[in-house]
N, C-alpha and C. Protein backbone atom coordinates (compact mmCIF):
# COMPACT_ATOMS: atom_id res chain seq x y z
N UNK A 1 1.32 7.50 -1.22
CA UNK A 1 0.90 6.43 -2.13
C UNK A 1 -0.34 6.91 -2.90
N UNK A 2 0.15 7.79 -3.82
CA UNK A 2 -1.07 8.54 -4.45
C UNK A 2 -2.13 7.41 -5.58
N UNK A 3 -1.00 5.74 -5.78
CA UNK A 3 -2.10 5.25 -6.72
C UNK A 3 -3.19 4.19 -6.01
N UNK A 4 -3.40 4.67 -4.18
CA UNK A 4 -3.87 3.22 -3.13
C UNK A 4 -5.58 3.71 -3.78
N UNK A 5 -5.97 2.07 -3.85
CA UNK A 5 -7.09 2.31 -3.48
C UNK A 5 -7.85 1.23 -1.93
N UNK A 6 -8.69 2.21 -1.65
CA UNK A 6 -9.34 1.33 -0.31
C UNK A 6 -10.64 1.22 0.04
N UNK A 7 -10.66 -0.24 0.06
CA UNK A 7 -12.01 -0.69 -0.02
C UNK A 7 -12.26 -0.52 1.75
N UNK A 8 -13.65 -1.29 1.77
CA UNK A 8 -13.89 -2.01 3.27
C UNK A 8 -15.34 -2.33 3.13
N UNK A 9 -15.22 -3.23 3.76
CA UNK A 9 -16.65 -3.97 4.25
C UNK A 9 -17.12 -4.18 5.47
N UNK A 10 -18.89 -4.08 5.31
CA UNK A 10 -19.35 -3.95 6.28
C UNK A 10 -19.50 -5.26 6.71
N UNK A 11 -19.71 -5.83 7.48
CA UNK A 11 -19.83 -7.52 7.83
C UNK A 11 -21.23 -7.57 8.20
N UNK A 12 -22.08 -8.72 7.85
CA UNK A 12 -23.13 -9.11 8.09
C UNK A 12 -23.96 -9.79 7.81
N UNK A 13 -25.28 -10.30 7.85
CA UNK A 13 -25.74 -11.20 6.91
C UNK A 13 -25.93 -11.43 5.38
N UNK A 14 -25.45 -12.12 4.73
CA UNK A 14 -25.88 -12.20 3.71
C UNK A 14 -26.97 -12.14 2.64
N UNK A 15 -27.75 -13.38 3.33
CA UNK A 15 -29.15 -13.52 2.78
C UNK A 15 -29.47 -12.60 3.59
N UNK A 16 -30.04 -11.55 4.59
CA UNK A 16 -30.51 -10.49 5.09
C UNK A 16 -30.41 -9.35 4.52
N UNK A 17 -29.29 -9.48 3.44
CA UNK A 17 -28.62 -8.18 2.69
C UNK A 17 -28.37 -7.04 3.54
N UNK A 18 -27.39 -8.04 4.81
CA UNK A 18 -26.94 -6.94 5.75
C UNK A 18 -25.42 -6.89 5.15
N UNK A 19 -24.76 -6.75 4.09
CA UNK A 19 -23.53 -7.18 4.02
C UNK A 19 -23.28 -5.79 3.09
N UNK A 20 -22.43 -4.85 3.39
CA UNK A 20 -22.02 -3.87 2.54
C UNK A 20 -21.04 -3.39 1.92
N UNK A 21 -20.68 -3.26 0.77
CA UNK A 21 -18.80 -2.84 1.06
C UNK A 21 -18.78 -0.88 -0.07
N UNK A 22 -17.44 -0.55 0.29
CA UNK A 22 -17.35 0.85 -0.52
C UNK A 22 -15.86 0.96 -0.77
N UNK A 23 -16.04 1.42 -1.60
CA UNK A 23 -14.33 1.59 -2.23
C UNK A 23 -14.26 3.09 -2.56
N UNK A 24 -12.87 3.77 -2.46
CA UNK A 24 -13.13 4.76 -2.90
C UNK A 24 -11.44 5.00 -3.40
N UNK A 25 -11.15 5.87 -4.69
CA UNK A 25 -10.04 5.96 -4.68
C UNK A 25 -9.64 7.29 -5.07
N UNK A 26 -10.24 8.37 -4.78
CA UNK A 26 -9.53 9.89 -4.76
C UNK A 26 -10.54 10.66 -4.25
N UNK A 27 -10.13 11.64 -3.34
CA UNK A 27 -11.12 12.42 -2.08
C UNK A 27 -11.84 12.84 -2.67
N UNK A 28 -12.91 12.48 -1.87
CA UNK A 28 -14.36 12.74 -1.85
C UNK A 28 -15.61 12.11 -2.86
N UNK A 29 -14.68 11.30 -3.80
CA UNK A 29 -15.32 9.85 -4.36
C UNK A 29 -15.39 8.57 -4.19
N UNK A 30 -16.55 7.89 -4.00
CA UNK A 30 -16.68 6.63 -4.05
C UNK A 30 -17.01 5.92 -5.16
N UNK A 31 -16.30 5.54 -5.58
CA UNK A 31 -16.23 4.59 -7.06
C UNK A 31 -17.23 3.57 -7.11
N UNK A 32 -17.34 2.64 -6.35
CA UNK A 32 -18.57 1.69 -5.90
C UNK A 32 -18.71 1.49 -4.77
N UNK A 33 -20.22 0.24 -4.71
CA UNK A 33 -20.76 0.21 -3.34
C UNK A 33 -21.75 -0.75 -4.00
N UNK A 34 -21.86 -1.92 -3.05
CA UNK A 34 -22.64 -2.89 -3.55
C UNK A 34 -23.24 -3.24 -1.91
N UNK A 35 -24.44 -4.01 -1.77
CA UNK A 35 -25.11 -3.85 -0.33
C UNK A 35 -25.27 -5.39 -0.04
N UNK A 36 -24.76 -6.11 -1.17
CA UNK A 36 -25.08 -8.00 -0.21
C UNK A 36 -24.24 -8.78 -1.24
N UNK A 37 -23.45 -8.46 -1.61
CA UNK A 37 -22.22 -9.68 -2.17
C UNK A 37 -20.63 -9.87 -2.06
N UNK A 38 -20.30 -10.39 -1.43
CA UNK A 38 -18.65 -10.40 -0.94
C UNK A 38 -18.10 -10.71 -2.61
N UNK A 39 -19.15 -11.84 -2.91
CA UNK A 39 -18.50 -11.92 -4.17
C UNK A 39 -18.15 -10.71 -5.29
N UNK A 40 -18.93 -9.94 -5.48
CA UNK A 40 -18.94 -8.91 -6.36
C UNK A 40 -17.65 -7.86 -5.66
N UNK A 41 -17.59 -7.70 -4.42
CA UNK A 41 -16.54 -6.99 -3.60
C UNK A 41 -15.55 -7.53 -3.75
N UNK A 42 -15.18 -9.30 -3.55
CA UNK A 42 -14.08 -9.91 -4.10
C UNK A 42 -13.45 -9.42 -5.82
N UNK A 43 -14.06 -9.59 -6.21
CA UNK A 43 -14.13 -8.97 -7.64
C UNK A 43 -13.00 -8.00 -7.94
N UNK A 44 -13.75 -6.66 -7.36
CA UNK A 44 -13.82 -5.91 -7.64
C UNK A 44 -12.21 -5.40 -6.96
N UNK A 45 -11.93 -6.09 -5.88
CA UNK A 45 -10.63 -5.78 -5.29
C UNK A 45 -9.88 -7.16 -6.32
N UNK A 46 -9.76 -8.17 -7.17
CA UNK A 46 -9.05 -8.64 -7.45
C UNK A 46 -8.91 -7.78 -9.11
N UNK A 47 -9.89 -6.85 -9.53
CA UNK A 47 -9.46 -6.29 -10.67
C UNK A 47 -8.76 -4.85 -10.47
N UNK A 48 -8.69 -4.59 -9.31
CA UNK A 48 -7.64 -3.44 -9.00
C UNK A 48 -6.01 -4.23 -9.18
N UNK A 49 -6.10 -5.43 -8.55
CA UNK A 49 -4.98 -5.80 -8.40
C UNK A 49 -4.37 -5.95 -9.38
N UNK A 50 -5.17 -6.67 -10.26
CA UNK A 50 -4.61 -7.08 -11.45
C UNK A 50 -4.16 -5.82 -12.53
N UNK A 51 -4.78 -5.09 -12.14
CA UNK A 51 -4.20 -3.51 -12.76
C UNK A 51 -2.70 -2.77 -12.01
N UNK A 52 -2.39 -3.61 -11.24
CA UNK A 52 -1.16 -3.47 -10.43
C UNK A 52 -1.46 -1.94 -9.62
N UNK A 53 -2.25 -1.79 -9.18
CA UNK A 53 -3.09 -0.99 -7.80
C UNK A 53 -2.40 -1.74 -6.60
N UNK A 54 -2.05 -0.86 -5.73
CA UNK A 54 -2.01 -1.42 -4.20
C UNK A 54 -3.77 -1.02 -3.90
N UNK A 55 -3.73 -1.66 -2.84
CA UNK A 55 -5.18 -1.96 -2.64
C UNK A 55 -5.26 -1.77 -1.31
N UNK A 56 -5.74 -1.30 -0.43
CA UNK A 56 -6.15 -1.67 1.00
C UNK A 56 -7.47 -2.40 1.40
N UNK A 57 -7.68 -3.14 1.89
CA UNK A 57 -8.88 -4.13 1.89
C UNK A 57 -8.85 -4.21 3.88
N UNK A 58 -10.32 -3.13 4.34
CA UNK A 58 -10.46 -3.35 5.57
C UNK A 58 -12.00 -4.38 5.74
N UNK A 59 -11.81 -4.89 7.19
CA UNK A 59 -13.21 -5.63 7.58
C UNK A 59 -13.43 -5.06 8.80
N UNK A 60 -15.32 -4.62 8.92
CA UNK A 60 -15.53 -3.69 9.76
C UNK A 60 -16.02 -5.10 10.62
N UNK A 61 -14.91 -5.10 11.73
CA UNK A 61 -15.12 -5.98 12.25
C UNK A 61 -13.70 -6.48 13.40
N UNK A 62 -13.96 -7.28 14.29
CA UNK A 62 -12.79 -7.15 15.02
C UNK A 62 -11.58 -8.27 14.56
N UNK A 63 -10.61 -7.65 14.00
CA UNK A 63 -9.24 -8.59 13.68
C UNK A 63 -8.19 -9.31 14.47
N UNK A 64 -8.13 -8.83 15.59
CA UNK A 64 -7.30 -9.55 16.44
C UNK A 64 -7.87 -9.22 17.84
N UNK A 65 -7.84 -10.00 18.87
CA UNK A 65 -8.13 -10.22 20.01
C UNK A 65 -6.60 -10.31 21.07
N UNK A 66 -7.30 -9.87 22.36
CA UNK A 66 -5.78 -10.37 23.18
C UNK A 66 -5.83 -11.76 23.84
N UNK A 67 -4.85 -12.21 24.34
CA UNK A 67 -4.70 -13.64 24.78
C UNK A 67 -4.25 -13.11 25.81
N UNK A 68 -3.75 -12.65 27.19
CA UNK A 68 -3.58 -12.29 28.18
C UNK A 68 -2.69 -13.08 28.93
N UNK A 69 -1.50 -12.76 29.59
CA UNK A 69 -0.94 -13.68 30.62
C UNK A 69 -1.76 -13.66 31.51
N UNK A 70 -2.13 -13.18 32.23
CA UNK A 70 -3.61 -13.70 33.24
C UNK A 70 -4.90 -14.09 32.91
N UNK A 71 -4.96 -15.10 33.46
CA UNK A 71 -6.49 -15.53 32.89
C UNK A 71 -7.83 -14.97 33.23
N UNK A 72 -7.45 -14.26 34.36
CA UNK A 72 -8.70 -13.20 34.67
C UNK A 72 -8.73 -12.16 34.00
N UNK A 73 -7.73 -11.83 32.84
CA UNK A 73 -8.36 -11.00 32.09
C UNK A 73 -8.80 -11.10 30.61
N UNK A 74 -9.01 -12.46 30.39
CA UNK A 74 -9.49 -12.94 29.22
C UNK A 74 -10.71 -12.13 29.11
N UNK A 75 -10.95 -11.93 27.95
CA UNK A 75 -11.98 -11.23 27.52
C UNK A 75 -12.31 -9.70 27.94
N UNK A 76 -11.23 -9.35 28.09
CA UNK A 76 -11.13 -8.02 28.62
C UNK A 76 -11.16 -7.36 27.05
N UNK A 77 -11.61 -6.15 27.46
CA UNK A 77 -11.50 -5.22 26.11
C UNK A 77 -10.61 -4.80 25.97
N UNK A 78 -10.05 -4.83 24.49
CA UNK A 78 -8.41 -4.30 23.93
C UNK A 78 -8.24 -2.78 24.28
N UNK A 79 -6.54 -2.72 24.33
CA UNK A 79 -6.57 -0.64 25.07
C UNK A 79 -6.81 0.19 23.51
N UNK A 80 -7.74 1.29 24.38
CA UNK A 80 -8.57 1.81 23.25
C UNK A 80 -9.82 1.52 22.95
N UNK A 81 -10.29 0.52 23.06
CA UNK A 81 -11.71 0.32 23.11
C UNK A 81 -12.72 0.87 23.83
N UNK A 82 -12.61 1.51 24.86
CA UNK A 82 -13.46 1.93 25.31
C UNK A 82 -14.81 1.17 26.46
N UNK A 83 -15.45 1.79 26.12
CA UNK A 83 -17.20 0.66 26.37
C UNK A 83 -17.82 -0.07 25.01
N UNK A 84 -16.91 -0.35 24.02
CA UNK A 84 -16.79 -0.69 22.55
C UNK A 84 -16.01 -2.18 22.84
N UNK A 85 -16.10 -2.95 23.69
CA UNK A 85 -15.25 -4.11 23.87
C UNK A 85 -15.22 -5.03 22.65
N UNK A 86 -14.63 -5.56 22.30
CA UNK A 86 -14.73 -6.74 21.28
C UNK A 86 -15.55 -7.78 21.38
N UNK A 87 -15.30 -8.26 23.05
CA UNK A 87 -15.86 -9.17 23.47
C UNK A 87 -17.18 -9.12 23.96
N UNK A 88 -18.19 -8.07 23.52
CA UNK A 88 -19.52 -7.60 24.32
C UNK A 88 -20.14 -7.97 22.73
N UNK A 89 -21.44 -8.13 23.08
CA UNK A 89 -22.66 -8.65 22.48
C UNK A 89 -22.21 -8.76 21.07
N UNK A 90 -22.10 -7.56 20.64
CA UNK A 90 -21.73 -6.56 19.12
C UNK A 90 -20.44 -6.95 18.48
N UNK A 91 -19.46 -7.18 19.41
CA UNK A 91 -18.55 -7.93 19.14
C UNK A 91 -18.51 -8.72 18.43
N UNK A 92 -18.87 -9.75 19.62
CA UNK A 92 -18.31 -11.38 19.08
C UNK A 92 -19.25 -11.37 18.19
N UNK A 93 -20.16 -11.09 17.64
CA UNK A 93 -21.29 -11.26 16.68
C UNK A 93 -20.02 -10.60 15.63
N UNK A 94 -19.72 -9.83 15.60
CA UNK A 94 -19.33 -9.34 13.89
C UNK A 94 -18.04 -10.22 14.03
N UNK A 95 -17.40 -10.39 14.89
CA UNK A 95 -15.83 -11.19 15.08
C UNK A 95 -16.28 -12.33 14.31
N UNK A 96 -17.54 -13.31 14.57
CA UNK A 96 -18.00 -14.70 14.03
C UNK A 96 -18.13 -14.47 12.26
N UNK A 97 -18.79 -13.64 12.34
CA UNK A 97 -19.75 -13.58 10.93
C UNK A 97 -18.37 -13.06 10.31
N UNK A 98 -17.36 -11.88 10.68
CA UNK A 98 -16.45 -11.49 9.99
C UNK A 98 -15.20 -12.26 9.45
N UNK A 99 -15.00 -12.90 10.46
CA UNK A 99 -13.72 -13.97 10.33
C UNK A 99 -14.36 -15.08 9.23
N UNK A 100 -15.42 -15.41 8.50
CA UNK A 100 -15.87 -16.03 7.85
C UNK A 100 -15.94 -15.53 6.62
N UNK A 101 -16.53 -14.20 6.90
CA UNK A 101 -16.75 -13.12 5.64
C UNK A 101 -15.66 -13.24 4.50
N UNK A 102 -13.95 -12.64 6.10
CA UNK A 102 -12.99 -12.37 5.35
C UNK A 102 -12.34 -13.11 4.72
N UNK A 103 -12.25 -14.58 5.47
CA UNK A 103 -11.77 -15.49 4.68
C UNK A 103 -11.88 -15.95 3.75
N UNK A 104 -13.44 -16.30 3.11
CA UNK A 104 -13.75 -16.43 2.15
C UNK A 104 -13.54 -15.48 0.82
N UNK A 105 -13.28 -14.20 1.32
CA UNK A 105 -13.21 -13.05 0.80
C UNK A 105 -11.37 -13.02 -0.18
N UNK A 106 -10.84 -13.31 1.21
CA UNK A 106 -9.56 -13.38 0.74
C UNK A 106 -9.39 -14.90 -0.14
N UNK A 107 -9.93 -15.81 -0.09
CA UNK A 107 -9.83 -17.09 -1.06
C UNK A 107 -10.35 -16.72 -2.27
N UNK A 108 -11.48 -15.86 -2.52
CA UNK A 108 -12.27 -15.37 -3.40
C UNK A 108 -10.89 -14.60 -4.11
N UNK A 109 -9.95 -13.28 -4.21
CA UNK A 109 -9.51 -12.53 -4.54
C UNK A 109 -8.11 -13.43 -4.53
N UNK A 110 -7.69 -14.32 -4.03
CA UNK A 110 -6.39 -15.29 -4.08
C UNK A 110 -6.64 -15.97 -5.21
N UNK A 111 -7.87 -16.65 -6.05
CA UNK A 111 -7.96 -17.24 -7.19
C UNK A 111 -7.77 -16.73 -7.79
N UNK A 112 -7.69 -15.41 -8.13
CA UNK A 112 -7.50 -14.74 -9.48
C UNK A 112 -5.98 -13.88 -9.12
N UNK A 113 -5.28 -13.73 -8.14
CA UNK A 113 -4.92 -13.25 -7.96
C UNK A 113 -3.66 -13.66 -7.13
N UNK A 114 -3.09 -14.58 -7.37
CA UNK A 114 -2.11 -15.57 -6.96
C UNK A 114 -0.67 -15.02 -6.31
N UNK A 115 -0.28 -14.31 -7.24
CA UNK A 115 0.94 -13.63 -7.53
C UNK A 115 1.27 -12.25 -6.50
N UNK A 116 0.02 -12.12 -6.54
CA UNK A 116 0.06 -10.84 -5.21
C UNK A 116 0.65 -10.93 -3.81
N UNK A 117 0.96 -9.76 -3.21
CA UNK A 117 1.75 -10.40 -2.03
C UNK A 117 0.69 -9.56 -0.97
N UNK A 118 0.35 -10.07 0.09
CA UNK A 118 -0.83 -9.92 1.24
C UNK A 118 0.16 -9.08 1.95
N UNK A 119 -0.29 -7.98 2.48
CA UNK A 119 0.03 -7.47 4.14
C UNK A 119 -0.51 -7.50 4.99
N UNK A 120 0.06 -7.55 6.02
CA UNK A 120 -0.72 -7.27 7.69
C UNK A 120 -0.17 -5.99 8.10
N UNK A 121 1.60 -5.50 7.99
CA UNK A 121 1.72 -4.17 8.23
C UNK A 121 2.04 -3.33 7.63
N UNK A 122 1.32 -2.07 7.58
CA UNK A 122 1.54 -0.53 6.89
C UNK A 122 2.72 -0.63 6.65
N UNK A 123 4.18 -0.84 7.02
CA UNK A 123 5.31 0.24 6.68
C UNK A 123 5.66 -0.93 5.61
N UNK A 124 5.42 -2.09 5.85
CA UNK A 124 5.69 -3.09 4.99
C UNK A 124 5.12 -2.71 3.13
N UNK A 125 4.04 -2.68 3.61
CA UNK A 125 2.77 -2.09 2.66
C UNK A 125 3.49 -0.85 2.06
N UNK A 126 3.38 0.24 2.63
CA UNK A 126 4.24 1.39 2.01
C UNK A 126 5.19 1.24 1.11
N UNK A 127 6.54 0.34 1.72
CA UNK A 127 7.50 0.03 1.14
C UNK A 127 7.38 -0.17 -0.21
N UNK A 128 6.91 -1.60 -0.39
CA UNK A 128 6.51 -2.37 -1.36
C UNK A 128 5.74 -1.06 -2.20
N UNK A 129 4.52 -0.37 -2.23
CA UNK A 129 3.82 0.32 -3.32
C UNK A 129 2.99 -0.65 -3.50
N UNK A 130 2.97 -1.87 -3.60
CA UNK A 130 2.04 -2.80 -4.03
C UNK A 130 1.74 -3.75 -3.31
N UNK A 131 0.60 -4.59 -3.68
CA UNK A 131 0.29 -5.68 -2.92
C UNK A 131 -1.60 -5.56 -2.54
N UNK A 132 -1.91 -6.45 -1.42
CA UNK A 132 -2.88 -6.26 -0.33
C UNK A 132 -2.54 -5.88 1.22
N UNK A 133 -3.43 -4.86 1.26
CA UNK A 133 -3.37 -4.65 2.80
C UNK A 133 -4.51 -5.01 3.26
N UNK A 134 -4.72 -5.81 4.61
CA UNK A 134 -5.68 -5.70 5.46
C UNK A 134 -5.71 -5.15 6.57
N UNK A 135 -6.70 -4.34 6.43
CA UNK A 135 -7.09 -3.20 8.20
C UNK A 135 -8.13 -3.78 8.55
N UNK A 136 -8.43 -3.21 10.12
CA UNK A 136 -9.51 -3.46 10.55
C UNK A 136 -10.22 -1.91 10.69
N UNK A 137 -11.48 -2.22 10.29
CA UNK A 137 -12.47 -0.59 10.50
C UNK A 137 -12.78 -0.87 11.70
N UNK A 138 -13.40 0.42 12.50
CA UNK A 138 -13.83 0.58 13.83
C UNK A 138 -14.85 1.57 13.92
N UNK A 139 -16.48 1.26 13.44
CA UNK A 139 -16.85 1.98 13.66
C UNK A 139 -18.16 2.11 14.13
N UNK A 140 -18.58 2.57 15.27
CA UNK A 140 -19.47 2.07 16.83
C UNK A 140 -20.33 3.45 17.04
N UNK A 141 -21.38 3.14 17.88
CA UNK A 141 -21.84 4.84 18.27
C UNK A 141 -22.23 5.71 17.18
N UNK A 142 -21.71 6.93 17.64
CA UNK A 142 -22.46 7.68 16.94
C UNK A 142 -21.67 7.95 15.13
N UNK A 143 -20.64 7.24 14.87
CA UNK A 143 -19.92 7.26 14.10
C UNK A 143 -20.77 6.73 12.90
N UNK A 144 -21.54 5.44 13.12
CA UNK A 144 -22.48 4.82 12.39
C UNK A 144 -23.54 6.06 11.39
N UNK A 145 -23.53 5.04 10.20
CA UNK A 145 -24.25 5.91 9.10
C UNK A 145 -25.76 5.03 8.94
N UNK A 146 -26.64 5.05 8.19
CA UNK A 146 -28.04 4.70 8.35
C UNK A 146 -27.99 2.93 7.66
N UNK A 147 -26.81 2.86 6.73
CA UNK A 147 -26.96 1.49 6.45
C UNK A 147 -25.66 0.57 6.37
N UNK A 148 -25.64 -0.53 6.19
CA UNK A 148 -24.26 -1.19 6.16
C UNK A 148 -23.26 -0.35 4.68
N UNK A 149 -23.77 -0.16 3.73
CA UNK A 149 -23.20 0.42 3.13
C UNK A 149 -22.41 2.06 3.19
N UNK A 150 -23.46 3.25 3.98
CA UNK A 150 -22.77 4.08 4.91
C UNK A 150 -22.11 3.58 5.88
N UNK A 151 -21.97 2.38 6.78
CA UNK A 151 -20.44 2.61 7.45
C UNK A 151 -19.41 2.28 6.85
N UNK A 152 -19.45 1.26 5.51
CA UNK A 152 -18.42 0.80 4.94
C UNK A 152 -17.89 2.47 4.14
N UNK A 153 -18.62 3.17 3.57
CA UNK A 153 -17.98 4.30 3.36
C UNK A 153 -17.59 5.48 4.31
N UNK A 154 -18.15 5.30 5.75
CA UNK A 154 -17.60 6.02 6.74
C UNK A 154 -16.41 5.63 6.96
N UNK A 155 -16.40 4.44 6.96
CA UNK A 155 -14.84 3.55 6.98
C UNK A 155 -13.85 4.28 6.13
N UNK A 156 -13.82 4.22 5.06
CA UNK A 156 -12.95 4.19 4.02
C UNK A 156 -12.92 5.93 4.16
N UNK A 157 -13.59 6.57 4.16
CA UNK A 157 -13.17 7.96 4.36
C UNK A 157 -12.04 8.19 5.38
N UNK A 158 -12.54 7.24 6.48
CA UNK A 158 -11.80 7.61 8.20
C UNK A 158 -10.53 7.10 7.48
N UNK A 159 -10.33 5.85 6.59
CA UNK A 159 -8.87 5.75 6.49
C UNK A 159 -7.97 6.57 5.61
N UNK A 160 -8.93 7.06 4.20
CA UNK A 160 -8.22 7.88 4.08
C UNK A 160 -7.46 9.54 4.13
N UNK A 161 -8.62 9.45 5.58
CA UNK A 161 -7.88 10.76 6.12
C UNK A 161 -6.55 10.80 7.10
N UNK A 162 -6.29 9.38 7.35
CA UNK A 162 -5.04 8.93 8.32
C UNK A 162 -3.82 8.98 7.30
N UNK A 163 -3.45 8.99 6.01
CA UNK A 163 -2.65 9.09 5.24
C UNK A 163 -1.99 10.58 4.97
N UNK A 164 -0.44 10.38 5.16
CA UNK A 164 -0.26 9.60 4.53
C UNK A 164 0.57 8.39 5.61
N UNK A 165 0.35 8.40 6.92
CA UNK A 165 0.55 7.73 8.06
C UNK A 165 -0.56 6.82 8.52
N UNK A 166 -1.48 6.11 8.22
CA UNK A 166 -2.57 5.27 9.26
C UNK A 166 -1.78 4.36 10.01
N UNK A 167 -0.09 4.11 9.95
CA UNK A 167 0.12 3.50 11.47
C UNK A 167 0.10 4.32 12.55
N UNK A 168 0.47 5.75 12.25
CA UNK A 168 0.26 6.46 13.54
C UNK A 168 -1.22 6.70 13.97
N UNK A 169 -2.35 6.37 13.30
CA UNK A 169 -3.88 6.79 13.82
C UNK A 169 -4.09 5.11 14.84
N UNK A 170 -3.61 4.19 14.84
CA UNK A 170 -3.99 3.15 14.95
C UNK A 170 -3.75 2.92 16.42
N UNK A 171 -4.71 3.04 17.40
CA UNK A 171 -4.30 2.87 18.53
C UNK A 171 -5.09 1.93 19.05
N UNK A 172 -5.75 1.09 18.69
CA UNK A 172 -6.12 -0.14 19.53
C UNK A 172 -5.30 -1.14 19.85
N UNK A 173 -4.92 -1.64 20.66
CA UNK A 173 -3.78 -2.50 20.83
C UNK A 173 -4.30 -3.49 21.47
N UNK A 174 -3.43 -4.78 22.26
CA UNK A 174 -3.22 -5.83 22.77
C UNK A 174 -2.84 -6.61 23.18
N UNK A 175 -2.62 -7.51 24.17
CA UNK A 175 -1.34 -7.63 24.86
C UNK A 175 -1.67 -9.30 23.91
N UNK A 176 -0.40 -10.15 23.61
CA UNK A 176 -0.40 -11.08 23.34
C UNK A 176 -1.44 -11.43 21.82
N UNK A 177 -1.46 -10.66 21.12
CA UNK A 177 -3.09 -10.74 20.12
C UNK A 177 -3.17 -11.94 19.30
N UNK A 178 -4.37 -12.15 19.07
CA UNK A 178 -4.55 -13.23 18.19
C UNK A 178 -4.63 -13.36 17.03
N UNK A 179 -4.35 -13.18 16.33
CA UNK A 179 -4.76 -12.10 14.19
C UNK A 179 -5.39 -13.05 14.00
N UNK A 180 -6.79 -12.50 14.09
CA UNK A 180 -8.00 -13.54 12.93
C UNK A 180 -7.60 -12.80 11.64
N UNK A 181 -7.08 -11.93 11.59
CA UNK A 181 -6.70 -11.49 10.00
C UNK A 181 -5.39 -12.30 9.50
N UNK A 182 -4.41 -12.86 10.34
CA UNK A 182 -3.49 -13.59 10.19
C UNK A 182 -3.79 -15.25 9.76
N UNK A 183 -4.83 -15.56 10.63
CA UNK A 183 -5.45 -16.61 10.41
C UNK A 183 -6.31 -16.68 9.35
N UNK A 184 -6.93 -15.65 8.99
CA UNK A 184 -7.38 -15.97 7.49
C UNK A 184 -6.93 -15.61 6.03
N UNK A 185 -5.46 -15.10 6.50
CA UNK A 185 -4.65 -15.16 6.06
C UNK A 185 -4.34 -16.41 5.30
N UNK A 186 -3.83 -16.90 6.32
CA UNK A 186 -2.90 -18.05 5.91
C UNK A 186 -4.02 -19.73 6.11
N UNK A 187 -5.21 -19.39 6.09
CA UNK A 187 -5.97 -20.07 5.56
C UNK A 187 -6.16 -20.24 3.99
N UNK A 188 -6.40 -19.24 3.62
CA UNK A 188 -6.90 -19.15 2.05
C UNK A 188 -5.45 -19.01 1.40
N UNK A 189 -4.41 -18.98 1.92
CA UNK A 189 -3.34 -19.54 1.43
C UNK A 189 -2.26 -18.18 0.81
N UNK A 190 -2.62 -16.91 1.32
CA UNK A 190 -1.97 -16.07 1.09
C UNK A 190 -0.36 -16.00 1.84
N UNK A 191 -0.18 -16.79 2.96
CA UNK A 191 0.70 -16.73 3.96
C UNK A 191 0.65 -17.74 4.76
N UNK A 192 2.29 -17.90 4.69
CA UNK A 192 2.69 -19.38 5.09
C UNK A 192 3.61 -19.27 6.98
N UNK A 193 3.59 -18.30 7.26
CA UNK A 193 4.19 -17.79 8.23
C UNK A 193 3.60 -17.85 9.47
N UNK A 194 3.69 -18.63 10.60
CA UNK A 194 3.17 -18.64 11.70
C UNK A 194 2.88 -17.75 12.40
N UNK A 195 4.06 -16.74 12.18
CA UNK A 195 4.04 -15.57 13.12
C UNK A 195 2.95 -14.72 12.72
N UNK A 196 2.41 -14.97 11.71
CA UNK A 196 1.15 -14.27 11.02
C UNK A 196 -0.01 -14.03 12.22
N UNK A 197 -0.29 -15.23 12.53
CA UNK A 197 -0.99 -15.31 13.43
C UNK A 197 -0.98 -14.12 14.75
N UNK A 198 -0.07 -13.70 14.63
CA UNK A 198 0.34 -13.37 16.20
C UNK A 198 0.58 -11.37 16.05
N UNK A 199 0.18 -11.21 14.39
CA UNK A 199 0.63 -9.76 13.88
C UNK A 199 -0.76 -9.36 13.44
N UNK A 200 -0.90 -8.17 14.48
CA UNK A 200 -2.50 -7.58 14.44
C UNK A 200 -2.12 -6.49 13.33
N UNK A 201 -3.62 -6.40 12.92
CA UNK A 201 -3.23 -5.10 11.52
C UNK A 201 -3.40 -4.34 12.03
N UNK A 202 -3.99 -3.04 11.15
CA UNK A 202 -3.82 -1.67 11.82
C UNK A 202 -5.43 -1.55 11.92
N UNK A 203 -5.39 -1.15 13.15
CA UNK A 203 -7.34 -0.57 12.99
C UNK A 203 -7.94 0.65 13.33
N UNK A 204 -8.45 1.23 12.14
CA UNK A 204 -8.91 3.00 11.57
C UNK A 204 -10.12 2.96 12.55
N UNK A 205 -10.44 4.38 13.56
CA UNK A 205 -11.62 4.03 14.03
C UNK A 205 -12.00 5.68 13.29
N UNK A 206 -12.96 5.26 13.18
CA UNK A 206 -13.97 6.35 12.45
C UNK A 206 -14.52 7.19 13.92
């Protein structure tokens, strides 16, 4: 898919101007990078679209959670995570602030942008050539760059070195998951499909 471009954002405060995003669309350039406005990032992914660009649109942040048939293992960390749990301090902090971020994010880029068709999975995405994709970034430790705006472009590098496959890089998984990307999905009105809910995206770890 030589015409994708892929954004991602860093999640974080706003008024703190902890909020970063980077786009980049041919190796080893980053086209922009803005450090505290979803809005301007909304933007900026709804005028790709409108140029009939497939787009990938990740949030550095956690997208789906597991729901567990046992209840003693609620809040267990997804396989692949590591000592990187979802559910530890760092987590649920970007899970809150992100699931807010994105939604608004995706209502932001749905006004102008109606006609577009949303993904949750790569081969779907592929198929098509067009549309929105949402990923989740993963990037913790020593992977981290000095500001929200370096991880959002650590991000977007890590994904597009997984191409021309990023379902095969994607190994965080979950038993039973919850798609906050599904759910804000079909909040802001991109998707009407229940099962949305229940279809984790793909998540790039840097």
């Amino acid at each position: 898919m030589k015409d994708l471009i892929v954004f991602c954002a860093d999640v974080g405060s706003v008024r703190s101007g902890n909020f970063g995003w980077a786009c980049s669309v041919r190796a080893g350039a980053i086209e922009d990078r803005d450090t505290s406005s979803p809005a301007e990032l909304a933007g900026a992914v709804a005028e790709r679209l409108l140029e009939h660009r497939p787009v990938a649109l990740g949030f550095e942040c956690p997208l789906f959670v597991p729901v567990p048939q046992s209840d003693r293992e609620l809040g267990a960390a997804r396989g692949g995570e590591g000592n990187r749990a979802w559910s530890a301090g760092a987590g649920t902090g970007a899970l809150a602030t992100g699931l807010v971020q994105a939604a608004w994010v995706l209502d932001a880029i749905r006004q102008r942008c109606s006609d577009t068709r949303l993904h949750l999975v790569w081969e779907a995405f592929a198929r098509a050539r067009s549309g929105l994709l949402i990923w989740e970034a993963f990037v913790s430790a020593g992977a981290k760059g000095l500001s929200h705006v370096d991880d959002a472009m650590i991000a977007v590098e890590a994904f597009k070195r997984t191409l021309p496959d990023p379902a095969a890089a994607s190994t965080i998984t979950a038993e039973r998951p919850l798609s906050l990307a599904g759910v804000a999905a079909i909040w802001s009105g991109w998707l009407d499909d229940p099962l949305a809910v229940r279809t984790p995206p793909l998540v790039i770890r840097a």
